[in-house]
Protein backbone atom coordinates (compact mmCIF):
# COMPACT_ATOMS: atom_id res chain seq x y z
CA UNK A 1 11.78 59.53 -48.09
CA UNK A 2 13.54 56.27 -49.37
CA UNK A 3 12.66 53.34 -47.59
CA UNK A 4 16.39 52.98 -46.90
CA UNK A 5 16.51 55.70 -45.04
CA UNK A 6 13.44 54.94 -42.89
CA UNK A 7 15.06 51.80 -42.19
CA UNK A 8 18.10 53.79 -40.59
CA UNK A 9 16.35 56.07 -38.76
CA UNK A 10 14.39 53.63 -36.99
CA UNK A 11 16.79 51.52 -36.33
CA UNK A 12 19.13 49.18 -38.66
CA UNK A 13 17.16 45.92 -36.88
CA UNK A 14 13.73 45.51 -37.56
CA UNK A 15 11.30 42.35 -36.48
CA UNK A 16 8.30 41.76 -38.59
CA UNK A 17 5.47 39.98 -37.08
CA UNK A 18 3.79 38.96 -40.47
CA UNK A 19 5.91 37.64 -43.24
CA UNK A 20 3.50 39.49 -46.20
CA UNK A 21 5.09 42.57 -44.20
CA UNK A 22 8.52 41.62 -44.38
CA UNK A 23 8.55 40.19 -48.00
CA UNK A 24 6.90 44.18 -49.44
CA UNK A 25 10.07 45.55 -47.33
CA UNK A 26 12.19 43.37 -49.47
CA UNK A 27 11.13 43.72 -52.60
CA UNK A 28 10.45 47.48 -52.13
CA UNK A 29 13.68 47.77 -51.06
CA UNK A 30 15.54 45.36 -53.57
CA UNK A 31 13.87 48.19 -56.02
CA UNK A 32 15.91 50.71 -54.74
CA UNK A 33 19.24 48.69 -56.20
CA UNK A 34 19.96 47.22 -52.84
CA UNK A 35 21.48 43.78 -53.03
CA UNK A 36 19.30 41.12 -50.38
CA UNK A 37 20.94 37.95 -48.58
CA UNK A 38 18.40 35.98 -46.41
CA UNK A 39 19.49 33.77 -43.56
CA UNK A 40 17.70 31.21 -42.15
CA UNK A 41 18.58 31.02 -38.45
CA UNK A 42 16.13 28.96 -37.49
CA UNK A 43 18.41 25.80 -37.87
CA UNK A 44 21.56 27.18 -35.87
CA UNK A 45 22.71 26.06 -32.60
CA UNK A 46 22.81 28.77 -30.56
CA UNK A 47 24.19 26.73 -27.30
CA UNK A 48 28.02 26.15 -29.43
CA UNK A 49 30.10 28.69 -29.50
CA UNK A 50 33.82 28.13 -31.20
């Protein structure tokens, strides 16, 4: 099965406790022609809401 579809069946959030873990998922699944935008969150203020 396509790793996209995995991805949906468990669930279209997943957390990743090792980052060589997450960086296979993207590049196996950037090799199935998906496009992949990272965001780092890490900086945003999660206290100010508009």
């Amino acid at each position: 099965m396509e790793l996209w579809k995995q991805l949906l069946l468990n669930g279209c959030v997943k957390l990743f406790w090792k980052n060589e873990i997450l960086y296979q998922f993207i590049v196996d699944i950037s090799q199935e022609g998906f496009e992949i935008y990272i965001f780092d969150c890490s900086k945003w203020n999660s206290q100010k809401l508009p």
